[in-house]
Protein backbone atom coordinates (compact mmCIF):
# COMPACT_ATOMS: atom_id res chain seq x y z
CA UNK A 1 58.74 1.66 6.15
CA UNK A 2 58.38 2.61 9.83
CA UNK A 3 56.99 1.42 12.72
CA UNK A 4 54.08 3.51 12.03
CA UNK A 5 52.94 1.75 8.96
CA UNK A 6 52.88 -1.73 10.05
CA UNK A 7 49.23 -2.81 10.61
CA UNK A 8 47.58 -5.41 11.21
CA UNK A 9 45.27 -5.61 7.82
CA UNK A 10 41.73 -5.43 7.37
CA UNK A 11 40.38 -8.18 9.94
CA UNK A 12 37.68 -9.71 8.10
CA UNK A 13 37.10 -12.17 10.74
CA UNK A 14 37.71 -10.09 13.92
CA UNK A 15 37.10 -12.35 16.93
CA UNK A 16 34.45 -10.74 19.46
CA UNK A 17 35.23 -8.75 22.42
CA UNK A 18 33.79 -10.51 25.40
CA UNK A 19 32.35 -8.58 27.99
CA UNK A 20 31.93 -8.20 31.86
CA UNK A 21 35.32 -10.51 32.34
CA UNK A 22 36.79 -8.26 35.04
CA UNK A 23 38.36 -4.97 35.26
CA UNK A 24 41.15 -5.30 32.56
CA UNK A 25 39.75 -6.45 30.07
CA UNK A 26 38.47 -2.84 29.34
CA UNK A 27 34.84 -3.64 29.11
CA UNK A 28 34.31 -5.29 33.09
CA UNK A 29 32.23 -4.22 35.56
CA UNK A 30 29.17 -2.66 33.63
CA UNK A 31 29.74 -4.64 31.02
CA UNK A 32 29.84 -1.08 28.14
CA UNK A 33 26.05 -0.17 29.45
CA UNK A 34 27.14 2.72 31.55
CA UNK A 35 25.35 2.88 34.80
CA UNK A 36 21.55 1.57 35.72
CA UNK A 37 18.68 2.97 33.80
CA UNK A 38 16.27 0.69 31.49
CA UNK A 39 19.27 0.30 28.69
CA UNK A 40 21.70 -1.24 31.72
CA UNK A 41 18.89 -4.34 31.92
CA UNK A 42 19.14 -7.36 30.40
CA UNK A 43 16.02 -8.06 27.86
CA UNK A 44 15.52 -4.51 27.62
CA UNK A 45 14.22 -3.03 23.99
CA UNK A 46 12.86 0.05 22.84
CA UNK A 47 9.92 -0.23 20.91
CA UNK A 48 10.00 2.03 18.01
CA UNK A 49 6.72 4.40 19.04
CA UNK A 50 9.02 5.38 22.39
CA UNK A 51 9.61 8.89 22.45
CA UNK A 52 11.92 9.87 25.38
CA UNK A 53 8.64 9.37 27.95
CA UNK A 54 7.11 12.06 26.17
CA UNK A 55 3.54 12.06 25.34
CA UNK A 56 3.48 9.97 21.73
CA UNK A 57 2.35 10.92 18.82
CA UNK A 58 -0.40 8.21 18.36
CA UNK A 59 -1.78 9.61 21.87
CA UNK A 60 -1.43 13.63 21.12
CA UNK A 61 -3.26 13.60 18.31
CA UNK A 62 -7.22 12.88 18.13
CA UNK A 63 -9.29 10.30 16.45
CA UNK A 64 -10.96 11.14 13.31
CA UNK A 65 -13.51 8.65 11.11
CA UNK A 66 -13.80 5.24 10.49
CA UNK A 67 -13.17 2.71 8.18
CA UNK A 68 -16.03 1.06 6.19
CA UNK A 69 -15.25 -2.44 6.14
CA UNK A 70 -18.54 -3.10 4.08
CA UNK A 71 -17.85 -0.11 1.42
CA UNK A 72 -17.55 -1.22 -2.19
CA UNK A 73 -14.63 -0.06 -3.89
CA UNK A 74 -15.24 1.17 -7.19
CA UNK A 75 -12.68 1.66 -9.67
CA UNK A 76 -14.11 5.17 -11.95
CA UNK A 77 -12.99 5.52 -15.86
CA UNK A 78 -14.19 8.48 -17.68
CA UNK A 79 -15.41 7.65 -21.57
CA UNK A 80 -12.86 10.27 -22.21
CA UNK A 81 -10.10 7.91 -21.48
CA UNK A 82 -11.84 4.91 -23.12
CA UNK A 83 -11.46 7.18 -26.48
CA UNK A 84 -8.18 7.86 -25.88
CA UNK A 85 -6.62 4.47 -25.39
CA UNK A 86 -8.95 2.20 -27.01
CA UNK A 87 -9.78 2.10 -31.07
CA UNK A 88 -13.16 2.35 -33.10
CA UNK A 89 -15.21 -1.22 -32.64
CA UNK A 90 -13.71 -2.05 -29.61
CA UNK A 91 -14.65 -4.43 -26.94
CA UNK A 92 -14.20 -2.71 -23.78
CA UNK A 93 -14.29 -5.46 -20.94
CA UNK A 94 -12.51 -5.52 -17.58
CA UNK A 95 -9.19 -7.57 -18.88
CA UNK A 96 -8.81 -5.42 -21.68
CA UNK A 97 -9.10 -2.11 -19.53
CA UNK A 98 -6.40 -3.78 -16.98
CA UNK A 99 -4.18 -4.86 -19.98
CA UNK A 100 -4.26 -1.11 -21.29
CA UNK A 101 -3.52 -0.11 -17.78
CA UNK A 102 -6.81 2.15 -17.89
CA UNK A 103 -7.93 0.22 -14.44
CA UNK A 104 -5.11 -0.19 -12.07
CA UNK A 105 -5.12 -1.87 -7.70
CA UNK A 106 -7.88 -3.57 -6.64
CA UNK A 107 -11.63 -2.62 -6.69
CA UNK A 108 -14.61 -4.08 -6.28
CA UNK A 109 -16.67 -2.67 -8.93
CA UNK A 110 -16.03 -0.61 -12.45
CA UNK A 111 -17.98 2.50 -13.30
CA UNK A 112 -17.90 4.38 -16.48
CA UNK A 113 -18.54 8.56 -16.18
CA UNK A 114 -19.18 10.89 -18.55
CA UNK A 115 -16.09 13.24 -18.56
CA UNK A 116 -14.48 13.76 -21.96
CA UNK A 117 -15.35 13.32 -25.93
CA UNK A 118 -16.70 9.65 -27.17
CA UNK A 119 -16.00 9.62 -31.00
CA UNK A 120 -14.92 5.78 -31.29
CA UNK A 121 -18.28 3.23 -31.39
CA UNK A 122 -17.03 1.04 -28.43
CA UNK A 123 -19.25 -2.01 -26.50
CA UNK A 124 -18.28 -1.19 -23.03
CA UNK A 125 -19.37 -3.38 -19.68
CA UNK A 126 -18.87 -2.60 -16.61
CA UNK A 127 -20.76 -2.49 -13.26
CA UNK A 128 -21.85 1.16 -12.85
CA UNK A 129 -22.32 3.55 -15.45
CA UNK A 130 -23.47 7.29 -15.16
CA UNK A 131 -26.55 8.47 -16.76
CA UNK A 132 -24.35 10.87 -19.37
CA UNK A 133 -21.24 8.18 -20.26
CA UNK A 134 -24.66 5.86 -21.32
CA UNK A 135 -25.92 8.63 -23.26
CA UNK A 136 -22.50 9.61 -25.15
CA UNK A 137 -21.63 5.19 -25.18
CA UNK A 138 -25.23 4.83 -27.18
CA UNK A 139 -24.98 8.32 -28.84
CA UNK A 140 -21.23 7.28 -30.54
CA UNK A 141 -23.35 4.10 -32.07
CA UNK A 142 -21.71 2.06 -29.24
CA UNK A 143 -23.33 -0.09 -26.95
CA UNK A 144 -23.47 -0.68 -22.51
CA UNK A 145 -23.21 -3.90 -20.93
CA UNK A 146 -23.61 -3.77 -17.26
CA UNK A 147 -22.47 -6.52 -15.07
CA UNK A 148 -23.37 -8.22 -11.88
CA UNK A 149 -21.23 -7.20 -9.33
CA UNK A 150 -18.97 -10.33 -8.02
CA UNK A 151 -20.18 -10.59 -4.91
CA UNK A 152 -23.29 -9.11 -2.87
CA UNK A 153 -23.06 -6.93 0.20
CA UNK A 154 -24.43 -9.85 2.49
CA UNK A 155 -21.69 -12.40 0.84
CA UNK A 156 -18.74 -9.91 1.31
CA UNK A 157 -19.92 -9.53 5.27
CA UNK A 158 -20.37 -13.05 6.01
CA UNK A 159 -16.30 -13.01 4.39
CA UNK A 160 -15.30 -10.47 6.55
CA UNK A 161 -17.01 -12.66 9.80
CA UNK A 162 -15.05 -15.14 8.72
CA UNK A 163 -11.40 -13.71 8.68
């Protein structure tokens, strides 16, 4: 072994360097800040949007739209799908379309369109339906149940003026 070798050990608990206690303690003076500038002041932090004093991002680019606060969200399903996942004489309700992971997030409102074969005779409800997945729903010997959405347009505004 040599003098070389001999360490210390890893220092789990390293005790802190204190700072701005004179010249020799290595870190006096300006304290390890360098010299003036906003990162020299105490309280100082750079929010995460800064960009050098360059012109952000948020401010280069332009506004586009809006966002509806009043828009229904409605969840679409084509009978297609319903075929696919769900067998002949099957219920076809909101739970069971979540439980078969056929409507997934959060929505308002169901509606069933008309994309795809309907072989299976299924009783389907949901809010909205299009005028061909009714057609094809009946047509397969099936039948439509359409549901009252949970809550009006006037309800879901006087909601909103409350939060």
């Amino acid at each position: 072994m040599n003098l070389n070798d001999v360490h210390r050990g890893i220092q789990k608990n390293r005790k802190r360097k204190r700072i701005g206690r004179g010249p020799g303690s290595g870190t006096g003076k300006t304290s390890a800040r360098g010299h003036k500038g906003h990162k020299s002041r105490s309280g100082y932090s750079r929010k995460p949007s800064f960009q050098g004093g360059a012109m952000p991002m948020f401010r280069r680019v332009p506004k586009r739209g809006f966002n509806n606060r009043f828009a229904v969200n409605v969840f679409a399903v084509n009978v297609g799908k319903l075929n696919d996942v769900f067998e002949d004489g099957a219920e076809v309700t909101l739970e069971a379309m979540a439980a078969k992971d056929v409507a997934k997030g959060s929505f308002d409102e169901v509606k069933i369109l008309g994309d795809g074969e309907l072989t299976k005779k299924l009783t389907v409800s949901a809010h909205r339906f299009s005028k061909s997945a009714e057609e094809k729903i009946t047509a397969a010997g099936g039948t439509v149940n359409k549901l009252v959405a949970k809550r009006t347009p006037e309800e879901r505004v006087a909601a909103l003026k409350q939060a």
